[in-house]
ModelCIF file with pLDDT and N, C-alpha, C, O atoms, coordinates in Angstrom:
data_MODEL
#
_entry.id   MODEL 
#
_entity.id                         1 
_entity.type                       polymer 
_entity.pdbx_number_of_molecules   1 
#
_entity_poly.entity_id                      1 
_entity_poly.type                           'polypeptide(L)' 
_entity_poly.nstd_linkage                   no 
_entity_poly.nstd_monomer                   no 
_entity_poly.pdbx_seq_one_letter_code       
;(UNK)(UNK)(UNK)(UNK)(UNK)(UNK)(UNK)(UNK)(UNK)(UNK)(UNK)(UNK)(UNK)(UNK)(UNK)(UNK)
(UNK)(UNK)(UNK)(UNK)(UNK)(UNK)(UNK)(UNK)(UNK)(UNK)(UNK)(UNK)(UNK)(UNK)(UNK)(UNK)
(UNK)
;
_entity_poly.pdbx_seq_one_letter_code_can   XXXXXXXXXXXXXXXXXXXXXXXXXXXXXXXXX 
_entity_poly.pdbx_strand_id                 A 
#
loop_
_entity_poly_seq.entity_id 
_entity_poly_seq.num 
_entity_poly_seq.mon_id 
_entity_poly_seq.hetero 
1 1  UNK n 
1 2  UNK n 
1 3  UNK n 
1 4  UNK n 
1 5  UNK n 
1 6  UNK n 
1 7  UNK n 
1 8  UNK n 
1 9  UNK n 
1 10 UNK n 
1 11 UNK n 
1 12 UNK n 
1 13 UNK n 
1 14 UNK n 
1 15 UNK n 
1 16 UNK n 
1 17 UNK n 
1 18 UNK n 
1 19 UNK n 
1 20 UNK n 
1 21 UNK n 
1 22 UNK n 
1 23 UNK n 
1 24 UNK n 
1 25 UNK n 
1 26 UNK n 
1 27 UNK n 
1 28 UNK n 
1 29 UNK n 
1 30 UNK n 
1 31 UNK n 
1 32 UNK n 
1 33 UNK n 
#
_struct_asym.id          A 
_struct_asym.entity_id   1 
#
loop_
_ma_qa_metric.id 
_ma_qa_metric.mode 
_ma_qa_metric.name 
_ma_qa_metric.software_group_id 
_ma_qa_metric.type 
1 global pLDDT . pLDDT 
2 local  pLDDT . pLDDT 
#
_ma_qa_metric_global.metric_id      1 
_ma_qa_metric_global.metric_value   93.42 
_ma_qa_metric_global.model_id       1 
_ma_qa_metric_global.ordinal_id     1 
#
loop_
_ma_qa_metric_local.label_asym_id 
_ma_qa_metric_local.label_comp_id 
_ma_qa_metric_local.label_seq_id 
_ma_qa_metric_local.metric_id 
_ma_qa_metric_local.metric_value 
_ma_qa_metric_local.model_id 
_ma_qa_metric_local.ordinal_id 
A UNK 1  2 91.00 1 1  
A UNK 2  2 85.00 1 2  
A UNK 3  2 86.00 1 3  
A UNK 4  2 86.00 1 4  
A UNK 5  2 86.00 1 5  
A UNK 6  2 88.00 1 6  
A UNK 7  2 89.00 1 7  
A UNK 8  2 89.00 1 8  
A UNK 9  2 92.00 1 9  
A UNK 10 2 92.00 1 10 
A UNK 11 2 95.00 1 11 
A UNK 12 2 96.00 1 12 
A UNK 13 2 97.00 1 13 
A UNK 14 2 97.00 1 14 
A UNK 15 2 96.00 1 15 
A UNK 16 2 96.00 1 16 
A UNK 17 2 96.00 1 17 
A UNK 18 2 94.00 1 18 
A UNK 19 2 95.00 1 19 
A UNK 20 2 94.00 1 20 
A UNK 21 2 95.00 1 21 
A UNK 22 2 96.00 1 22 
A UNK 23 2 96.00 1 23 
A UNK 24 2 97.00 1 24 
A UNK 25 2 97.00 1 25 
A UNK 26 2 97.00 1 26 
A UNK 27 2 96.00 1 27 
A UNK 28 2 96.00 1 28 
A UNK 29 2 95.00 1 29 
A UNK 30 2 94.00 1 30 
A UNK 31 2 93.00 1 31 
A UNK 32 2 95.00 1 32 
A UNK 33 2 96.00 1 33 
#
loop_
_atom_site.group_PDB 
_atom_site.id 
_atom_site.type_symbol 
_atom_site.label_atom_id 
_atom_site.label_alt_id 
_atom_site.label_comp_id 
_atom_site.label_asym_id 
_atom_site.label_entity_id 
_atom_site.label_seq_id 
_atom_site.pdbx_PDB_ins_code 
_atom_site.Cartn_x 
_atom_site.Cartn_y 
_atom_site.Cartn_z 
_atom_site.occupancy 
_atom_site.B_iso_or_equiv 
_atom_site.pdbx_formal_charge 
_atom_site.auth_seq_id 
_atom_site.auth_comp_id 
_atom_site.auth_asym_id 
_atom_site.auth_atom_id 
_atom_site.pdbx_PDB_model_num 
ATOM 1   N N  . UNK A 1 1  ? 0.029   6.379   -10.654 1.00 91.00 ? 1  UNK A N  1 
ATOM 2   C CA . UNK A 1 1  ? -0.740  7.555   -11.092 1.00 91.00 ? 1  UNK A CA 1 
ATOM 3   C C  . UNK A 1 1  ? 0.153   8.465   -11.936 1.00 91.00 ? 1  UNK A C  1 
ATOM 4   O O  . UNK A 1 1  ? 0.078   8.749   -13.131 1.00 91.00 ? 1  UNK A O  1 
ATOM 5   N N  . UNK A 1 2  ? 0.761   8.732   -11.271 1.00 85.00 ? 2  UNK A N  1 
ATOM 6   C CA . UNK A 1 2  ? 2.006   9.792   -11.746 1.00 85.00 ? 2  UNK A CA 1 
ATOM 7   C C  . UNK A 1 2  ? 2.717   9.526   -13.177 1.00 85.00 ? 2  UNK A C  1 
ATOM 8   O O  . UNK A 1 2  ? 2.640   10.268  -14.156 1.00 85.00 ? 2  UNK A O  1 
ATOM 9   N N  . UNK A 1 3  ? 3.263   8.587   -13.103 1.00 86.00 ? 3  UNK A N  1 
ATOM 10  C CA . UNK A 1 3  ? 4.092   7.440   -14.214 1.00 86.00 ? 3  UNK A CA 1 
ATOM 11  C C  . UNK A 1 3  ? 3.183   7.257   -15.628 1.00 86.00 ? 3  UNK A C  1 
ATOM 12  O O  . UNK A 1 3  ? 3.592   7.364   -16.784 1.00 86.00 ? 3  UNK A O  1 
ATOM 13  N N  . UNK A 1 4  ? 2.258   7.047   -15.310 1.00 86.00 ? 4  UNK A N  1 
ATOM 14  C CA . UNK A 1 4  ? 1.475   6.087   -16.242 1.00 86.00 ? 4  UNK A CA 1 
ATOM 15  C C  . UNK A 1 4  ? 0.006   7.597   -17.077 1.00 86.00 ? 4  UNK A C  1 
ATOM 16  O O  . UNK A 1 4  ? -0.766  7.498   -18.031 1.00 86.00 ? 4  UNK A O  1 
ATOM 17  N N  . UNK A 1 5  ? 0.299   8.877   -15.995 1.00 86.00 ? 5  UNK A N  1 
ATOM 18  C CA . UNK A 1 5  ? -0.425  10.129  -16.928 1.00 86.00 ? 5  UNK A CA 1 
ATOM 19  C C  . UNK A 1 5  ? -2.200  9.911   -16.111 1.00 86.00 ? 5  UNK A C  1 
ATOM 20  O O  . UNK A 1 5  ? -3.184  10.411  -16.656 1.00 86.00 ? 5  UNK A O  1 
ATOM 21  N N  . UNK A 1 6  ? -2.305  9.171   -14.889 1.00 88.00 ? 6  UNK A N  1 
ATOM 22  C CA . UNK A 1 6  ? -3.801  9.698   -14.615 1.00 88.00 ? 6  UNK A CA 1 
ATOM 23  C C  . UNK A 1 6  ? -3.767  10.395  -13.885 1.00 88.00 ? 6  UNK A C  1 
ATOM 24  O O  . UNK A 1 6  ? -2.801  10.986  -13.402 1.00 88.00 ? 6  UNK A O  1 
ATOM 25  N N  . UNK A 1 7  ? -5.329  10.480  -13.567 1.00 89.00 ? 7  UNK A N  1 
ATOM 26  C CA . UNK A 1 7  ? -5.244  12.001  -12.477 1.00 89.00 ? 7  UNK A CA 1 
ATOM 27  C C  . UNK A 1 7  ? -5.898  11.161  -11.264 1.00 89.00 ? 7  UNK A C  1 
ATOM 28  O O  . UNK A 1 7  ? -6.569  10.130  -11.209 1.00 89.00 ? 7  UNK A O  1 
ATOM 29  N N  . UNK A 1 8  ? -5.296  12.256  -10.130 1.00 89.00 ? 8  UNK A N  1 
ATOM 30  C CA . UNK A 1 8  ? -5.715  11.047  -8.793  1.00 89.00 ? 8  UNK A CA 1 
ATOM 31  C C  . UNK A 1 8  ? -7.134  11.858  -8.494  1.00 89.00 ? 8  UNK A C  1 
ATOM 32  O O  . UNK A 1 8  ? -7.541  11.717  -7.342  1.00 89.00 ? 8  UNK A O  1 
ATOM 33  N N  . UNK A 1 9  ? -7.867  12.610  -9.286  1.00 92.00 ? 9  UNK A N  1 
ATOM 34  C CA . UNK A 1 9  ? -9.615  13.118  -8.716  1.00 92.00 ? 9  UNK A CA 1 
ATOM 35  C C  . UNK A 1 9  ? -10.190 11.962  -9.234  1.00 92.00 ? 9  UNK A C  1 
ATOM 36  O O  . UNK A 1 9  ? -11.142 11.358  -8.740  1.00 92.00 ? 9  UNK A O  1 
ATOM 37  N N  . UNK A 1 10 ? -9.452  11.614  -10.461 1.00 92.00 ? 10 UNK A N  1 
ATOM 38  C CA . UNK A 1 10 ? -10.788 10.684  -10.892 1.00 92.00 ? 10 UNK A CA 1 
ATOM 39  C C  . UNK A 1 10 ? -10.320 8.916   -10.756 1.00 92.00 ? 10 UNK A C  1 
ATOM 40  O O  . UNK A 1 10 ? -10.817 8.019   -11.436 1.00 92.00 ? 10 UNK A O  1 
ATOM 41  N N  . UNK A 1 11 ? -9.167  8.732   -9.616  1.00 95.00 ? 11 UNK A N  1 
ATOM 42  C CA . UNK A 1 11 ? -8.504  7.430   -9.824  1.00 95.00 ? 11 UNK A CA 1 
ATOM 43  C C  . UNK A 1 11 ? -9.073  6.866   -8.409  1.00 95.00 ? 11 UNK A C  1 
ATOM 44  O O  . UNK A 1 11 ? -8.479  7.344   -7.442  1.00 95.00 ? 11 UNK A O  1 
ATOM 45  N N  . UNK A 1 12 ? -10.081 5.967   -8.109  1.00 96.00 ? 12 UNK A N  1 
ATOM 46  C CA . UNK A 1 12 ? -10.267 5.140   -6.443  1.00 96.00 ? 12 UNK A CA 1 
ATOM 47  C C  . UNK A 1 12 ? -8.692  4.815   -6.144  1.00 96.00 ? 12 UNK A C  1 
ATOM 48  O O  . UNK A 1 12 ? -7.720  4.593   -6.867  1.00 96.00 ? 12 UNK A O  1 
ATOM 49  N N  . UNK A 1 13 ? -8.897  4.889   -4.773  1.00 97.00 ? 13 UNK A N  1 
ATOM 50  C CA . UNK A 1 13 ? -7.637  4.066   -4.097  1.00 97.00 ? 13 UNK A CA 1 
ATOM 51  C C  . UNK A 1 13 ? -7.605  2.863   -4.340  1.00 97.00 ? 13 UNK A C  1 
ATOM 52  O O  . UNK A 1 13 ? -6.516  2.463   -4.750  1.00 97.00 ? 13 UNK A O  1 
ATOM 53  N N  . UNK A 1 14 ? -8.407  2.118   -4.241  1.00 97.00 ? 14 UNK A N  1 
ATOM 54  C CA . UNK A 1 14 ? -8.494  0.170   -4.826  1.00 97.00 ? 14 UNK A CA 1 
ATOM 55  C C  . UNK A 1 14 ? -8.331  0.654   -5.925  1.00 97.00 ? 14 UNK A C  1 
ATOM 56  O O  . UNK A 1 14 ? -9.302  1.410   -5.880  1.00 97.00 ? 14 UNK A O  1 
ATOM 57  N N  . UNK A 1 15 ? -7.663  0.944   -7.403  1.00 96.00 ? 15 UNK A N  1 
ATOM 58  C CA . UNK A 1 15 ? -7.021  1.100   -8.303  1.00 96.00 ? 15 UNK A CA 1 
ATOM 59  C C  . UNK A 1 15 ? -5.845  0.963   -8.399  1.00 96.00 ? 15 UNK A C  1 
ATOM 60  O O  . UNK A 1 15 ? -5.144  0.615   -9.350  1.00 96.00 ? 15 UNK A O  1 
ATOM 61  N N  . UNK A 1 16 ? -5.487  1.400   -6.823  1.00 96.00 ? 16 UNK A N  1 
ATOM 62  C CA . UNK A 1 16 ? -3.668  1.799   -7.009  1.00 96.00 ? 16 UNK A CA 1 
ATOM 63  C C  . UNK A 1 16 ? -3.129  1.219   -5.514  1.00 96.00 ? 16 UNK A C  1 
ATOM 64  O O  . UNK A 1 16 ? -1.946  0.927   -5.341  1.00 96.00 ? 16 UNK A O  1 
ATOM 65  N N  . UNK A 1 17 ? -4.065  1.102   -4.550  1.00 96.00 ? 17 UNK A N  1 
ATOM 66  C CA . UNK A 1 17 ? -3.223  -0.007  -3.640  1.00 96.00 ? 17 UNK A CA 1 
ATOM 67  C C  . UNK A 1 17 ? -2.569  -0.905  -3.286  1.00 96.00 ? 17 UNK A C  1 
ATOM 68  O O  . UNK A 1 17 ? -3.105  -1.940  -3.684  1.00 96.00 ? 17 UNK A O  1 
ATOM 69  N N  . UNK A 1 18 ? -1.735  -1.093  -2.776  1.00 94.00 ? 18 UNK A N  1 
ATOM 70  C CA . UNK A 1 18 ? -0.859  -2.629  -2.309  1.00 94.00 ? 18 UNK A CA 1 
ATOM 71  C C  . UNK A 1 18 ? -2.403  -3.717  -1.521  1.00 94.00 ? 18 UNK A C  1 
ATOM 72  O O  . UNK A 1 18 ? -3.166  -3.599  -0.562  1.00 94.00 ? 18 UNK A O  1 
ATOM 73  N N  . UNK A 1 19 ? -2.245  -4.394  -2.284  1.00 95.00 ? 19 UNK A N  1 
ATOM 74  C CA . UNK A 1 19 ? -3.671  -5.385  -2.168  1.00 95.00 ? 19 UNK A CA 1 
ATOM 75  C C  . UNK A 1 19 ? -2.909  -7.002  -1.113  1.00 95.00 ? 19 UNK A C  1 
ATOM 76  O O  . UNK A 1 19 ? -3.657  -7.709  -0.437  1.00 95.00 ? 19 UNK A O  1 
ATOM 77  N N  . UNK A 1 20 ? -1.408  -7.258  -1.218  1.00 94.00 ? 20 UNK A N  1 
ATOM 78  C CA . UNK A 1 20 ? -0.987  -7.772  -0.433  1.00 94.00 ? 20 UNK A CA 1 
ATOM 79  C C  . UNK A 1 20 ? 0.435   -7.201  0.489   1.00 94.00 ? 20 UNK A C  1 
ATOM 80  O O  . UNK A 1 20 ? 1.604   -6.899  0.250   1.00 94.00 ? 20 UNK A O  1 
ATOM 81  N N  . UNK A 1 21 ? -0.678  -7.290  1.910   1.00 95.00 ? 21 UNK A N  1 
ATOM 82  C CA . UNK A 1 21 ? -0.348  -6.484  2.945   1.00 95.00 ? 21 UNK A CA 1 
ATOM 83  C C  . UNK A 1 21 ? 0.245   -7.629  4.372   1.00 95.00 ? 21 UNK A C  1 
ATOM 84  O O  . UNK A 1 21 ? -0.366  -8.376  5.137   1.00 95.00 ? 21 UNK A O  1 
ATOM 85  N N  . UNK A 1 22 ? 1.640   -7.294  4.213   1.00 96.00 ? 22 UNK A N  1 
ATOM 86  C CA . UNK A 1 22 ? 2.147   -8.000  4.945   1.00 96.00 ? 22 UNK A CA 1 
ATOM 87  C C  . UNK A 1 22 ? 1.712   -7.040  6.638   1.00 96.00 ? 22 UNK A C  1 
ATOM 88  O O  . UNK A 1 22 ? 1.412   -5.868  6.867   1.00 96.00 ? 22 UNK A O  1 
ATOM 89  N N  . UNK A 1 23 ? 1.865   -8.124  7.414   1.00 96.00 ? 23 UNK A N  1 
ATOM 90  C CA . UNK A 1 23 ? 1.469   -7.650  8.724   1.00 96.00 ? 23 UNK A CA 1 
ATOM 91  C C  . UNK A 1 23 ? 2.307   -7.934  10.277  1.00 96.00 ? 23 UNK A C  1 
ATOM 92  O O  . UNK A 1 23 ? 2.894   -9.016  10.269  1.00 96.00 ? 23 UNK A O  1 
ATOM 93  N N  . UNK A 1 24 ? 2.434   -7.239  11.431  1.00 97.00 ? 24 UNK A N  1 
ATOM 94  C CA . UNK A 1 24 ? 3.144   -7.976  12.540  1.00 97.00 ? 24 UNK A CA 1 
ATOM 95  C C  . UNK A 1 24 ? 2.559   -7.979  13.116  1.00 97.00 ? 24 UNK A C  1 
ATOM 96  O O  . UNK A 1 24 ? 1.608   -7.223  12.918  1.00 97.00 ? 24 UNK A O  1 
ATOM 97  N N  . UNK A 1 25 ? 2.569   -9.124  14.815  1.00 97.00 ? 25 UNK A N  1 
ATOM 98  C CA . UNK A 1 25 ? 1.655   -8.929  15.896  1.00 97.00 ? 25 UNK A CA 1 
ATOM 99  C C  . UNK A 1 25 ? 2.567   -8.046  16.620  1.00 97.00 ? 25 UNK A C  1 
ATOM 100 O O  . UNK A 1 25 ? 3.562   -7.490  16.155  1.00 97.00 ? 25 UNK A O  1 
ATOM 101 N N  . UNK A 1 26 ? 1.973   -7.958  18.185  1.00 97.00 ? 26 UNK A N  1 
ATOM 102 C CA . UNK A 1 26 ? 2.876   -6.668  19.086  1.00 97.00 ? 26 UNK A CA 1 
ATOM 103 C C  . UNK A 1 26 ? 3.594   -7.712  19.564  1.00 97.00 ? 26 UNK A C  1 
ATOM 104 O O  . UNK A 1 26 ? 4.729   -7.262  19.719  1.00 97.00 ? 26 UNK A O  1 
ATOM 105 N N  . UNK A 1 27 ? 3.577   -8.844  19.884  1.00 96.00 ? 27 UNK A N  1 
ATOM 106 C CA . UNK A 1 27 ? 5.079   -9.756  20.523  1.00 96.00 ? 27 UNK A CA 1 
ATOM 107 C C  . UNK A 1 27 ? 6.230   -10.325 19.347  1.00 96.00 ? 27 UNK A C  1 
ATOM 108 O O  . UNK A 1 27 ? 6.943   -11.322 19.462  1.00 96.00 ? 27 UNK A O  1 
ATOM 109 N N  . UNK A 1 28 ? 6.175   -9.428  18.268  1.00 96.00 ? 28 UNK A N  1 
ATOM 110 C CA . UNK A 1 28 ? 7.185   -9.965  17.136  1.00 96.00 ? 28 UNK A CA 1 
ATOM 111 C C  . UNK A 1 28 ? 8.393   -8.494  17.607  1.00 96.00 ? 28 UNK A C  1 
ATOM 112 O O  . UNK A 1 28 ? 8.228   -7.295  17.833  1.00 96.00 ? 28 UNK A O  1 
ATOM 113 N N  . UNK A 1 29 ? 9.619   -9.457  17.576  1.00 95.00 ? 29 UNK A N  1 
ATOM 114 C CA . UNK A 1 29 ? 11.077  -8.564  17.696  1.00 95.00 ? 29 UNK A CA 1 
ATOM 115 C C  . UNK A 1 29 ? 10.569  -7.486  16.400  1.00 95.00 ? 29 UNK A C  1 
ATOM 116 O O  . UNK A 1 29 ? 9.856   -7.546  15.398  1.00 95.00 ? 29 UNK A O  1 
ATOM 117 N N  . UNK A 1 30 ? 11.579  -6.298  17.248  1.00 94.00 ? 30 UNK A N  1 
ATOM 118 C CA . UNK A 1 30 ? 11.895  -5.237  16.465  1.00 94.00 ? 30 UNK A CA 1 
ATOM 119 C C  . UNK A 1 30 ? 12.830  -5.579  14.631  1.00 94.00 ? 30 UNK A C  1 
ATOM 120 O O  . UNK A 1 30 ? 12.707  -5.108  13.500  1.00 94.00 ? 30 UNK A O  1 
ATOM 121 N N  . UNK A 1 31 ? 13.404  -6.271  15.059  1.00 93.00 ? 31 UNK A N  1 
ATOM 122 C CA . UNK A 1 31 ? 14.890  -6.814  14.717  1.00 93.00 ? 31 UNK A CA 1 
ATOM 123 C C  . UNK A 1 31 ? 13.923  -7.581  13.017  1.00 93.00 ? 31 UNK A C  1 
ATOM 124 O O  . UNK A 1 31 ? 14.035  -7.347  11.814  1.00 93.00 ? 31 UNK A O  1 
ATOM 125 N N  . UNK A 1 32 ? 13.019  -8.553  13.876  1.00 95.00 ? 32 UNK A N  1 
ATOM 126 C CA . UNK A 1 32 ? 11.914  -9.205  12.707  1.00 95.00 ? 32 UNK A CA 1 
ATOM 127 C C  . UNK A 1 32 ? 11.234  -8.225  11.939  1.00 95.00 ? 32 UNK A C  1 
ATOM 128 O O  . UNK A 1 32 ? 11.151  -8.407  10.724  1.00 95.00 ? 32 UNK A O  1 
ATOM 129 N N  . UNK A 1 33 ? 10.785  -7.317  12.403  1.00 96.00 ? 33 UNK A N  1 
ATOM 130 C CA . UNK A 1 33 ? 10.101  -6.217  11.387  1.00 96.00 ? 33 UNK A CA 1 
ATOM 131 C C  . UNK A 1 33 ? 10.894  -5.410  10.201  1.00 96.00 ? 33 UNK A C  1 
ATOM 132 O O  . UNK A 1 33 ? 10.291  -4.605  9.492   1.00 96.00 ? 33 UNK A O  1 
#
């Protein structure tokens, strides 16, 4: 948004989201995250 000069009233979030979203379960080590 910022970088590139738009404005965030008129920008959707699916415009500018991370679309691949890495994920953990609750039995994955701290250490792994």
């Amino acid at each position: 948004i910022i970088l590139v000069g738009k404005a965030s009233k008129d920008t959707k979030v699916a415009d500018i989201m991370s679309t691949k979203v890495f994920y953990v379960g609750p039995e994955q080590r701290i250490e792994e995250c």
